[in-house]
N, C-alpha and C. Protein backbone atom coordinates (compact mmCIF):
# COMPACT_ATOMS: atom_id res chain seq x y z
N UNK A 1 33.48 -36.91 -39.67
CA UNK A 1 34.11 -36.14 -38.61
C UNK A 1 33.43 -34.78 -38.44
N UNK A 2 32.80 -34.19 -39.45
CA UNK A 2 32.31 -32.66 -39.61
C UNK A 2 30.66 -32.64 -39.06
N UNK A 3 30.12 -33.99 -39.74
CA UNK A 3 28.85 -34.11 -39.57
C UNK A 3 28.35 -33.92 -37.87
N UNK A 4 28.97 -34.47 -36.59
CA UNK A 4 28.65 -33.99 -35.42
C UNK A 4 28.46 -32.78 -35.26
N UNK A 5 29.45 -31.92 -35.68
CA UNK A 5 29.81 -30.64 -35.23
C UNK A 5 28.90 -29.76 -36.05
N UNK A 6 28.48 -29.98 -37.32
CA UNK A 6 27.02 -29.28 -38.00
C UNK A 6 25.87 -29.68 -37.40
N UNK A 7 25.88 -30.31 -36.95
CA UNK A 7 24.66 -31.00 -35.89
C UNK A 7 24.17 -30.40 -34.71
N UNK A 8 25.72 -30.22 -34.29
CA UNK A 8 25.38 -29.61 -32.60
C UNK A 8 25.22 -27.84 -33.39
N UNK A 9 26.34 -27.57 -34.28
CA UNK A 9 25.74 -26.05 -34.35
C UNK A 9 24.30 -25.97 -34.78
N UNK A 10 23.73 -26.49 -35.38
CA UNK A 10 22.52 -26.33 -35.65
C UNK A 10 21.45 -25.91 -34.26
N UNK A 11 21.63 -27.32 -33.57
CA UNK A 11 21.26 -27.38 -32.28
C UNK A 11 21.54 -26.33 -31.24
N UNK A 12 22.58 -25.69 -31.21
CA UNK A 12 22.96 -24.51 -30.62
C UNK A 12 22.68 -23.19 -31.20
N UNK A 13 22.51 -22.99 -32.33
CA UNK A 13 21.46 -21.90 -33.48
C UNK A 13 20.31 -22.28 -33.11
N UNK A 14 19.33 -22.90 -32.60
CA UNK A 14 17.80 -23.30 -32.30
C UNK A 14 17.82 -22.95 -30.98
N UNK A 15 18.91 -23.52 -29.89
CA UNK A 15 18.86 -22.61 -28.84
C UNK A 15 18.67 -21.42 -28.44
N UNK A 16 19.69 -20.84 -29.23
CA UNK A 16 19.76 -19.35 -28.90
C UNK A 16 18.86 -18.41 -29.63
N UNK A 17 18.26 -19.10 -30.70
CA UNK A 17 17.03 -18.43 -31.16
C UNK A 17 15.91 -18.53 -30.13
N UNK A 18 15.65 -19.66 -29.28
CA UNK A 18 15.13 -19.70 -28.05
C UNK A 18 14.93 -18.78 -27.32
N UNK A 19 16.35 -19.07 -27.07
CA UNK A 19 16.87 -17.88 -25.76
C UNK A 19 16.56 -16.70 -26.08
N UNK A 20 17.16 -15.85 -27.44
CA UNK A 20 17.09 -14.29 -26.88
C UNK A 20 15.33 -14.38 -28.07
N UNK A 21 15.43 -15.28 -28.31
CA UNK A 21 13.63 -14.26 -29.35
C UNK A 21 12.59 -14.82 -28.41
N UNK A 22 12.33 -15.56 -27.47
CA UNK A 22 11.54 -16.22 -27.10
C UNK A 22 11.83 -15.53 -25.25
N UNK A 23 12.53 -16.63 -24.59
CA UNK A 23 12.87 -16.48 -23.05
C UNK A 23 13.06 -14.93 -22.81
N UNK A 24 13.77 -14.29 -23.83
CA UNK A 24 14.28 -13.43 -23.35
C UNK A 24 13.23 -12.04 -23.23
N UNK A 25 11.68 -12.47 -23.96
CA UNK A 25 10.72 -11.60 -24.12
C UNK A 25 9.78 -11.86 -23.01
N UNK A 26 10.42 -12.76 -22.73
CA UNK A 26 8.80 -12.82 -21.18
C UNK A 26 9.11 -11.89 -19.88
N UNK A 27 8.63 -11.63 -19.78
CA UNK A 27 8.51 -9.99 -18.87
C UNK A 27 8.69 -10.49 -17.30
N UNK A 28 8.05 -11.91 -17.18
CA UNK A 28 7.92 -11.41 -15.32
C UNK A 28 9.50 -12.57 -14.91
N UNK A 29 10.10 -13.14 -16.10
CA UNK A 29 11.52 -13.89 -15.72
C UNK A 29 12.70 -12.63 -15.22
N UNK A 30 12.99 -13.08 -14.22
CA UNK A 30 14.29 -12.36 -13.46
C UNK A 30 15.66 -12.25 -13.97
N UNK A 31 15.82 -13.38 -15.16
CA UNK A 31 16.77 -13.65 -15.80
C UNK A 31 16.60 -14.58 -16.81
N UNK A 32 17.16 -15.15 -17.84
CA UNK A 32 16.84 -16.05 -18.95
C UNK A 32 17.76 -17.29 -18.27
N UNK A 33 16.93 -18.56 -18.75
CA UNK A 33 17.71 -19.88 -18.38
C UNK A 33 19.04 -19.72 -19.45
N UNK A 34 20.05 -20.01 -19.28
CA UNK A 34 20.50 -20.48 -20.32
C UNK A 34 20.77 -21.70 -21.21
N UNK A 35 20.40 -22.05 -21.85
CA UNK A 35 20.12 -23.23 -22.88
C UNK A 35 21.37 -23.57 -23.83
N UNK A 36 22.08 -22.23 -23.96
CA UNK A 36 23.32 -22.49 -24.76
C UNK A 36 24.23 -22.77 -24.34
N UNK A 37 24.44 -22.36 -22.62
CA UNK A 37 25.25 -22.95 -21.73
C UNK A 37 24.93 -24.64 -21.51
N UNK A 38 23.78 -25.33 -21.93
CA UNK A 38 23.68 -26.61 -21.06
C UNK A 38 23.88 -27.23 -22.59
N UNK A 39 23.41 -26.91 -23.15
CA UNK A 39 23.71 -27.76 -24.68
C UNK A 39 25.39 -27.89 -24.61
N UNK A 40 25.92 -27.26 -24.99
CA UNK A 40 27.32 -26.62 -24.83
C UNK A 40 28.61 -27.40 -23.92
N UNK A 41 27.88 -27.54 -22.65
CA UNK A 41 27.97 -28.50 -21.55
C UNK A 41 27.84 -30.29 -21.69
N UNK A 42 26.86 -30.50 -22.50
CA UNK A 42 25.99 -31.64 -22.69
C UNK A 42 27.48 -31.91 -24.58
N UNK A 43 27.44 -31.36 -25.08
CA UNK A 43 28.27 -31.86 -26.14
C UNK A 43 29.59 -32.25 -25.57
N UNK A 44 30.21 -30.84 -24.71
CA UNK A 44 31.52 -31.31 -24.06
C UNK A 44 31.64 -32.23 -23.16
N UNK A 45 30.33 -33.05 -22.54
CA UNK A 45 30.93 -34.04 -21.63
C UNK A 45 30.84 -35.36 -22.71
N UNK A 46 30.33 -35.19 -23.63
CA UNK A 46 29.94 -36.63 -24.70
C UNK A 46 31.50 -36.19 -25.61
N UNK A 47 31.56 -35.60 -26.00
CA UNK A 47 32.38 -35.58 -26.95
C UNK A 47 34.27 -35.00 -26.93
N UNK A 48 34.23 -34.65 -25.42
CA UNK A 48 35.32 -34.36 -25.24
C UNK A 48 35.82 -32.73 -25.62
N UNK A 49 37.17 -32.78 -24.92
CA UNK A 49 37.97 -31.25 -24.85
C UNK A 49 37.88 -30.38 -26.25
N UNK A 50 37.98 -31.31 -27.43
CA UNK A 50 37.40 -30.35 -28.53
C UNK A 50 36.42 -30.28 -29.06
N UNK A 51 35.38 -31.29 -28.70
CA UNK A 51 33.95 -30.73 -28.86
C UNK A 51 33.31 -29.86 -28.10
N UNK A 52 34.11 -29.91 -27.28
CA UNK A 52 33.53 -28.65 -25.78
C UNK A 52 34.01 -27.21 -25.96
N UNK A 53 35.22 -27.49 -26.52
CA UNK A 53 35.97 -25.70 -27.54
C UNK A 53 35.41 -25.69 -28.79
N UNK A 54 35.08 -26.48 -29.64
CA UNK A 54 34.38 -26.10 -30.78
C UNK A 54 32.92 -25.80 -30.27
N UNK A 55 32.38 -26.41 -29.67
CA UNK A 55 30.69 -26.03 -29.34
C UNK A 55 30.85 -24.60 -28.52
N UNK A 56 30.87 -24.67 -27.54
CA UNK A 56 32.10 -23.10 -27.04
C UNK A 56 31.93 -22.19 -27.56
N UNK A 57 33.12 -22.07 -28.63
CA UNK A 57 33.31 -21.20 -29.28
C UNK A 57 31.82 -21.20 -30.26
N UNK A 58 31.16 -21.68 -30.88
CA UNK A 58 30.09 -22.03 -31.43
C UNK A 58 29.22 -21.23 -31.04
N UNK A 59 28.88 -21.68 -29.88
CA UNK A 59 27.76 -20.58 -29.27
C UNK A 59 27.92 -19.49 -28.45
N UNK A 60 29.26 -19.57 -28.52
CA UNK A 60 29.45 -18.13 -28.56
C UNK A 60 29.44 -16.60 -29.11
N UNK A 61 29.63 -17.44 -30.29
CA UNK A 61 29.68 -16.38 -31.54
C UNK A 61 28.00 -15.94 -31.84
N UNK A 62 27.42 -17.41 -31.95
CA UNK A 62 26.14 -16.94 -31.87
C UNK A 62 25.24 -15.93 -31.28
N UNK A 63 25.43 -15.93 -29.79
CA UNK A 63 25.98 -14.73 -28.77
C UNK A 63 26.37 -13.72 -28.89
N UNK A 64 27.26 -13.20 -29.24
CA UNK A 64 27.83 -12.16 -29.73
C UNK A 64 27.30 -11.60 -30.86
N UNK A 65 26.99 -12.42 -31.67
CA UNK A 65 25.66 -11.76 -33.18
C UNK A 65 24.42 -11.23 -32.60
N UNK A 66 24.12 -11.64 -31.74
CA UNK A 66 22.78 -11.47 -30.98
C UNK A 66 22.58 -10.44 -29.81
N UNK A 67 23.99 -10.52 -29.56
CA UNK A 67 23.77 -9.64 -28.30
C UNK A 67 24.39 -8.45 -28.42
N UNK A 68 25.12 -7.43 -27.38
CA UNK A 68 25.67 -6.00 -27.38
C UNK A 68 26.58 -5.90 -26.90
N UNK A 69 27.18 -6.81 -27.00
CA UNK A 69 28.40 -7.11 -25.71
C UNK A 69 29.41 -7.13 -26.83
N UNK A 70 30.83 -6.47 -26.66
CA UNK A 70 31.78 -6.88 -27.89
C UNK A 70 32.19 -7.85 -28.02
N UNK A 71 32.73 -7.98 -29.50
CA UNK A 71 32.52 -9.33 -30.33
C UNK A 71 33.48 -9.90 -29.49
N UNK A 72 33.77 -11.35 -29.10
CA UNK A 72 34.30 -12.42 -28.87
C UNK A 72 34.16 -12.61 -27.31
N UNK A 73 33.50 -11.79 -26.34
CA UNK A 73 33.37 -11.52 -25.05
C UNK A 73 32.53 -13.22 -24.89
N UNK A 74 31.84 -13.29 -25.01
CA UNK A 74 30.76 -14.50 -24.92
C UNK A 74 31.74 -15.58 -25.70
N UNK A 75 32.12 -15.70 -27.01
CA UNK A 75 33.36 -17.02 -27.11
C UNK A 75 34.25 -17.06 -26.26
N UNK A 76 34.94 -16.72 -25.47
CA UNK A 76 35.87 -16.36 -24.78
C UNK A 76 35.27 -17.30 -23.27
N UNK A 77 35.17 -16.90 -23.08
CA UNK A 77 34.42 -17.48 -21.46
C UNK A 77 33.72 -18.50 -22.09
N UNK A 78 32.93 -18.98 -22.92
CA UNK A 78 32.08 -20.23 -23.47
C UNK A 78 33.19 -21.33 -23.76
N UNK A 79 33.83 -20.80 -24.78
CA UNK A 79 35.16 -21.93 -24.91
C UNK A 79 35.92 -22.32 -23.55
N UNK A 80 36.31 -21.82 -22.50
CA UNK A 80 36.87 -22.15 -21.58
C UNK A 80 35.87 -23.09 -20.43
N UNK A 81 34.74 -22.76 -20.68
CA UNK A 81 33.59 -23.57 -20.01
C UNK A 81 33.67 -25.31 -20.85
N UNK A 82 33.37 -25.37 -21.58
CA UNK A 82 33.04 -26.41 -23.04
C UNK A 82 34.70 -27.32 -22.41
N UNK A 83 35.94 -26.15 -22.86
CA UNK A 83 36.70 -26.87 -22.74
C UNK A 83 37.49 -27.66 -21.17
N UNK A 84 36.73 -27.14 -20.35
CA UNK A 84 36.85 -27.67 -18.75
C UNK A 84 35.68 -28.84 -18.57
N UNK A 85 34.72 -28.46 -19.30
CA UNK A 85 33.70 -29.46 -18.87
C UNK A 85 34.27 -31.18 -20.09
N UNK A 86 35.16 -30.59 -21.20
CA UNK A 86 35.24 -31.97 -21.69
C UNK A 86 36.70 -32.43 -21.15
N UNK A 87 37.34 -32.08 -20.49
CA UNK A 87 38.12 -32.71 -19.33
C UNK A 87 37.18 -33.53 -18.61
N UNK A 88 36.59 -32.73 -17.39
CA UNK A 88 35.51 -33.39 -16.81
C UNK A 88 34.90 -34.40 -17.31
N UNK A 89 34.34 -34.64 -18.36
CA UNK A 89 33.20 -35.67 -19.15
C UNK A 89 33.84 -36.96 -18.95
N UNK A 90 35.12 -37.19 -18.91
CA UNK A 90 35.75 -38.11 -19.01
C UNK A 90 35.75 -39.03 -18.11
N UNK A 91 36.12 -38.46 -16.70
CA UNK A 91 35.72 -38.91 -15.60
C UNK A 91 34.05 -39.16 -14.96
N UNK A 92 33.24 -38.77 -15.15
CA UNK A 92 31.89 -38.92 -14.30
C UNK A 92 30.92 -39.35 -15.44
N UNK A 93 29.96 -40.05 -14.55
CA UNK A 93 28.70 -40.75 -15.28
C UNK A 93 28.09 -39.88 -14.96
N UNK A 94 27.22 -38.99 -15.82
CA UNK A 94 26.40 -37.50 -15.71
C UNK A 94 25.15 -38.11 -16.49
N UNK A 95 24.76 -38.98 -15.98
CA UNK A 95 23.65 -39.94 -16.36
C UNK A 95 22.14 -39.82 -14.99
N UNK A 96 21.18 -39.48 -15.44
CA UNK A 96 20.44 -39.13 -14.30
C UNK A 96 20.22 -38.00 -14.09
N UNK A 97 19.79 -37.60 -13.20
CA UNK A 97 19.28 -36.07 -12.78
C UNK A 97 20.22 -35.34 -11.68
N UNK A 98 20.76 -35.78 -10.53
CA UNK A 98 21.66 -35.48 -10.06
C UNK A 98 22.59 -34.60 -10.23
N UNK A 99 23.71 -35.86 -11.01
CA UNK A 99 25.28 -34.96 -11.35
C UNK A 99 24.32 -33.82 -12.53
N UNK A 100 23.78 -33.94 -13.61
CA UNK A 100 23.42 -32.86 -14.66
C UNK A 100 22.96 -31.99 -13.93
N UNK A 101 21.94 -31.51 -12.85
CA UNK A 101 21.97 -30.70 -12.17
C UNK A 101 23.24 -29.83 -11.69
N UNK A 102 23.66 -30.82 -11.01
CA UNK A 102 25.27 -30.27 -10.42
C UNK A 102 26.28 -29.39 -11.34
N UNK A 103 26.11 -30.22 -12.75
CA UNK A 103 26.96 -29.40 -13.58
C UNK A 103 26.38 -28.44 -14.08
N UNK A 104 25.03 -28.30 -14.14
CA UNK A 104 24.17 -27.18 -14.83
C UNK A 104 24.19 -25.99 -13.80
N UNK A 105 24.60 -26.35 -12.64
CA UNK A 105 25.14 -25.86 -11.04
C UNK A 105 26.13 -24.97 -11.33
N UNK A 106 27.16 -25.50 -11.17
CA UNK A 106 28.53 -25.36 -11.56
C UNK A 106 29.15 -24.37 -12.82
N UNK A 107 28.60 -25.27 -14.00
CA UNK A 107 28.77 -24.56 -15.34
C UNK A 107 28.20 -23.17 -15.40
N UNK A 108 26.89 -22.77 -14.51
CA UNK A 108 26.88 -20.90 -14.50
C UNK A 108 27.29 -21.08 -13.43
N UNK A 109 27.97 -20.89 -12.16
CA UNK A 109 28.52 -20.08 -11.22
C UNK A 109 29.80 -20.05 -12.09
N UNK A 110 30.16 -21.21 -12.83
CA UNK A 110 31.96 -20.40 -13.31
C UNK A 110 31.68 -19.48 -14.57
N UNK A 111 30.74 -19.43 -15.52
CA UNK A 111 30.26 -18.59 -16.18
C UNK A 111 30.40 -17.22 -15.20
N UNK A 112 29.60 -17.23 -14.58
CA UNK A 112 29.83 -15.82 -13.71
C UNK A 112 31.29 -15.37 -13.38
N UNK A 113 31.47 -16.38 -13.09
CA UNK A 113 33.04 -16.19 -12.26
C UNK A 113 34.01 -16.07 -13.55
N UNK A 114 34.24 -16.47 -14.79
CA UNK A 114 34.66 -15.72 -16.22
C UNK A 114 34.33 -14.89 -16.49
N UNK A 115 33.01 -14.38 -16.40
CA UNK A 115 32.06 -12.96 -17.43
C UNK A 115 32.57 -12.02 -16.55
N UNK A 116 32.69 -12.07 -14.75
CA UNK A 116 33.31 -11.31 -14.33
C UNK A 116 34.75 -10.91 -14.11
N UNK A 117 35.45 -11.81 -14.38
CA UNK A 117 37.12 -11.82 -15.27
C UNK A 117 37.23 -11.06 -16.08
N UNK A 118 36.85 -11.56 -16.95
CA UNK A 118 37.11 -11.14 -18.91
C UNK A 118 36.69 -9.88 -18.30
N UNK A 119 35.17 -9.51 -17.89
CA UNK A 119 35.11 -8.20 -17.92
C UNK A 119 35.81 -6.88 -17.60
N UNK A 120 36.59 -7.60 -16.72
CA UNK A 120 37.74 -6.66 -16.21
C UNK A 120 38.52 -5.84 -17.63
N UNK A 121 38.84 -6.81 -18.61
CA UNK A 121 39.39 -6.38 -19.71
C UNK A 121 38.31 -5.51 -20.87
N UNK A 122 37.07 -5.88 -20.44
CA UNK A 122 35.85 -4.88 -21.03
C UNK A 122 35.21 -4.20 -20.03
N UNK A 123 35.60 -2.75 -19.57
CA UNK A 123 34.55 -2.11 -19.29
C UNK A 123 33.41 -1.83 -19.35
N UNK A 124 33.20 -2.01 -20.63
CA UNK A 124 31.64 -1.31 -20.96
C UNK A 124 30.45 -2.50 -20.86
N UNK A 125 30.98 -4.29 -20.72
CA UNK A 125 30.10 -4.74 -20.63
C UNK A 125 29.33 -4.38 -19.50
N UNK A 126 27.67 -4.75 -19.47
CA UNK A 126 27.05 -4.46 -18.20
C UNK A 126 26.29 -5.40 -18.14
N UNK A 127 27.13 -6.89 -18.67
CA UNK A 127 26.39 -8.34 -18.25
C UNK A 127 26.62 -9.00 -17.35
N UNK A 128 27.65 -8.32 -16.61
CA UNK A 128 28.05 -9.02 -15.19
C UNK A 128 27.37 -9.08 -14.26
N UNK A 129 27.41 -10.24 -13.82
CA UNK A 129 26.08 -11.11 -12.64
C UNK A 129 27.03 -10.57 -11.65
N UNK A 130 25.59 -10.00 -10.69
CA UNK A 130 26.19 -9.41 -9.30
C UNK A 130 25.70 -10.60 -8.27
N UNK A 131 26.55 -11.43 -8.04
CA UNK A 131 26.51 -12.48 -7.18
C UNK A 131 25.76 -11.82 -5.55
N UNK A 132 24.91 -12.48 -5.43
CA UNK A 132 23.74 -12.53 -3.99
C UNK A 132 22.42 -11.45 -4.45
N UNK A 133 21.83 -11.75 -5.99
CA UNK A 133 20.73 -11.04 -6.61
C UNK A 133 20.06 -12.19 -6.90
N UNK A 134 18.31 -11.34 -7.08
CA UNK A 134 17.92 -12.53 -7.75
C UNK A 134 18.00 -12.95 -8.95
N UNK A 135 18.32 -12.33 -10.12
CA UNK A 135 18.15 -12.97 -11.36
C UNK A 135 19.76 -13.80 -11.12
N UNK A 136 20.77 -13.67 -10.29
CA UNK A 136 21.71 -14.70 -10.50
C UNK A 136 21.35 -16.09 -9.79
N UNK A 137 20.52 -16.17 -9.09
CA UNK A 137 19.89 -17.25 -8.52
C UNK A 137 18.69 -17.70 -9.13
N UNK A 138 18.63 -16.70 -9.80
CA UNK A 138 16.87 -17.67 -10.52
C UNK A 138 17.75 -18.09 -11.79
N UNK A 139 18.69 -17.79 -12.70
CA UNK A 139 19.48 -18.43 -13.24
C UNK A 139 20.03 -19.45 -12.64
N UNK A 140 20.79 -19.81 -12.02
CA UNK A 140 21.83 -20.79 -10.93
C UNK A 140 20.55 -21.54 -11.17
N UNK A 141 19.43 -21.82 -10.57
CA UNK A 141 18.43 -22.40 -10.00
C UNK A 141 17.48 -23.11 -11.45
N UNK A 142 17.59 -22.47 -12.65
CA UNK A 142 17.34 -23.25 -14.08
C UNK A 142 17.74 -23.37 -14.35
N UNK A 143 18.76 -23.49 -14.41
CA UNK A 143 19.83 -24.05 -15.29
C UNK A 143 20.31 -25.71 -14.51
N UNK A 144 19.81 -25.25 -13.07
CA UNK A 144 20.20 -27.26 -12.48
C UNK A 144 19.43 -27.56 -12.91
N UNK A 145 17.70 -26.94 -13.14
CA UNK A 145 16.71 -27.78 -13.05
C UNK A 145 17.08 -28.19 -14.37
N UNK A 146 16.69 -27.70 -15.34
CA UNK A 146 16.77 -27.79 -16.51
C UNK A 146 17.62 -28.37 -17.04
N UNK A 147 18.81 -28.60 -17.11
CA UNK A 147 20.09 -29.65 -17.16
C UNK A 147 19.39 -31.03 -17.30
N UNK A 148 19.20 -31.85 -16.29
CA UNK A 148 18.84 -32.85 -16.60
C UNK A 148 17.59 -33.58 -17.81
N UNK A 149 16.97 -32.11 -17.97
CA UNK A 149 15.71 -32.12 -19.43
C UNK A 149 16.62 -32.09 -20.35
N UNK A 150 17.76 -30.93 -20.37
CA UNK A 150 18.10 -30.60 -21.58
C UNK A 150 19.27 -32.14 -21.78
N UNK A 151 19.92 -32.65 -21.46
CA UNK A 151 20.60 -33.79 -21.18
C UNK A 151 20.29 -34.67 -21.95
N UNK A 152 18.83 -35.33 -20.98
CA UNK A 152 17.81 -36.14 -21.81
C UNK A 152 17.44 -35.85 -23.61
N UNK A 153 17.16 -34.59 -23.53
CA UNK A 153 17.27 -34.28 -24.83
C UNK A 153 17.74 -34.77 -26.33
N UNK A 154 18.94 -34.11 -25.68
CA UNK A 154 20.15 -34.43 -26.10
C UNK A 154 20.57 -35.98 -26.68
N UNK A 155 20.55 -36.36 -25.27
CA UNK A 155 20.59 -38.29 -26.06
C UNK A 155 19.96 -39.04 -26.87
N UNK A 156 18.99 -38.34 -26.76
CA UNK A 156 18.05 -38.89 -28.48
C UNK A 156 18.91 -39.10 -29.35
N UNK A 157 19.65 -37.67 -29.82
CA UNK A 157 20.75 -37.78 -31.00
C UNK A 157 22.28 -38.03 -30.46
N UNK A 158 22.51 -39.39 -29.37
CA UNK A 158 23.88 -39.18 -28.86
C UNK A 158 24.46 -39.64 -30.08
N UNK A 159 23.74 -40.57 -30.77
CA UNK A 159 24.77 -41.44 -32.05
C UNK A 159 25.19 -40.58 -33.00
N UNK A 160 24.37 -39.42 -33.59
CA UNK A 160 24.82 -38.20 -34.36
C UNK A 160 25.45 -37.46 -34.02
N UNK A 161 25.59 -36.85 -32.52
CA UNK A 161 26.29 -35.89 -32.14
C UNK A 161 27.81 -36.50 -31.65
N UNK A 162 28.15 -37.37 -31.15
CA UNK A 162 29.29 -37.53 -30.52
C UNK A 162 30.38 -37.64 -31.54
N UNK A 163 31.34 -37.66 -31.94
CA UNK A 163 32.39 -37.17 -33.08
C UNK A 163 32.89 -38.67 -32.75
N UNK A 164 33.36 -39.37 -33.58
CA UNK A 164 34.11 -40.51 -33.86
C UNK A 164 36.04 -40.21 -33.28
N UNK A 165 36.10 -40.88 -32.20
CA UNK A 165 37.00 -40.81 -31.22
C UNK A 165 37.83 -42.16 -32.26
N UNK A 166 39.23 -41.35 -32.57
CA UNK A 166 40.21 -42.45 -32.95
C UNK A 166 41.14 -43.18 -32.53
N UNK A 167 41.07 -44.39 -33.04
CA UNK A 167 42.26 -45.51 -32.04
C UNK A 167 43.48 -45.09 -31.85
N UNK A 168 44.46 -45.06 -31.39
CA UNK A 168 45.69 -45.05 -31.36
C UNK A 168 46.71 -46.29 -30.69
């Protein structure tokens, strides 16, 4: 039961070492893809409403170690993403390039649309995406593309990652 969930954190610790030591140093990007958002995404539609709040919260925290933003700002909005998208998972075949786009779509515009929520309750963050810029569209815009790579990915290890769903 534990072994998925050390799996995907791992996988979501390799991300975000990605993200902020790597993506986040290249100079002429407008914004960083996010990778911890589609992993994150990609566990909660395989594994359901609490693999989508445990991964969530997961890389969130990771987030928050990494970044400047106060602590739980990034779990907070991640868990509510994770845990909407493993509602979702249930219903749709996110198989293909298409729908994973769509949700890689989706999953940052409501990111935005949380970071700018929550923030209400944090002033001092200054990570809020100013919707009709470019780095919120050159984000929006990798994160579809990229979705369906990171997806693919992903299914290599669907048999390790997906948590053993019990009968009732």
């Amino acid at each position: 039961m534990i072994k998925p969930y050390i799996l995907s954190a791992v996988i979501l610790f390799c991300a975000v070492l990605i993200e902020t030591a790597i993506l986040s140093n290249i100079a002429i990007l407008p914004s960083v893809p996010d990778l911890l958002l589609l992993c994150t995404l990609y566990f909660a539609l395989q594994g359901g409403k609490l693999s989508g709040e445990i991964n969530g919260f997961i890389s969130g925290i990771f987030l928050d170690f990494l970044s400047g933003v106060p602590f739980g700002f990034n779990c907070l909005y991640r868990t509510l993403i994770g845990y909407i998208a493993g509602i979702i998972g249930t219903t749709f075949n996110f198989y293909g390039f298409f729908i994973p786009a769509l949700f890689g779509l989706f999953a940052t515009a409501t990111k935005s649309l949380f970071m700018w929520i929550i923030s209400i309750s944090f002033p001092s963050v200054s990570t809020v995406y100013h919707i009709a810029t470019v780095p919120f569209f050159f984000e929006l815009a990798c994160n579809a593309l990229l979705a369906p790579l990171v997806f693919k990915l992903l299914s290599i290890f669907k048999a390790q990652l997906v948590p053993a769903q019990k009968e009732v």
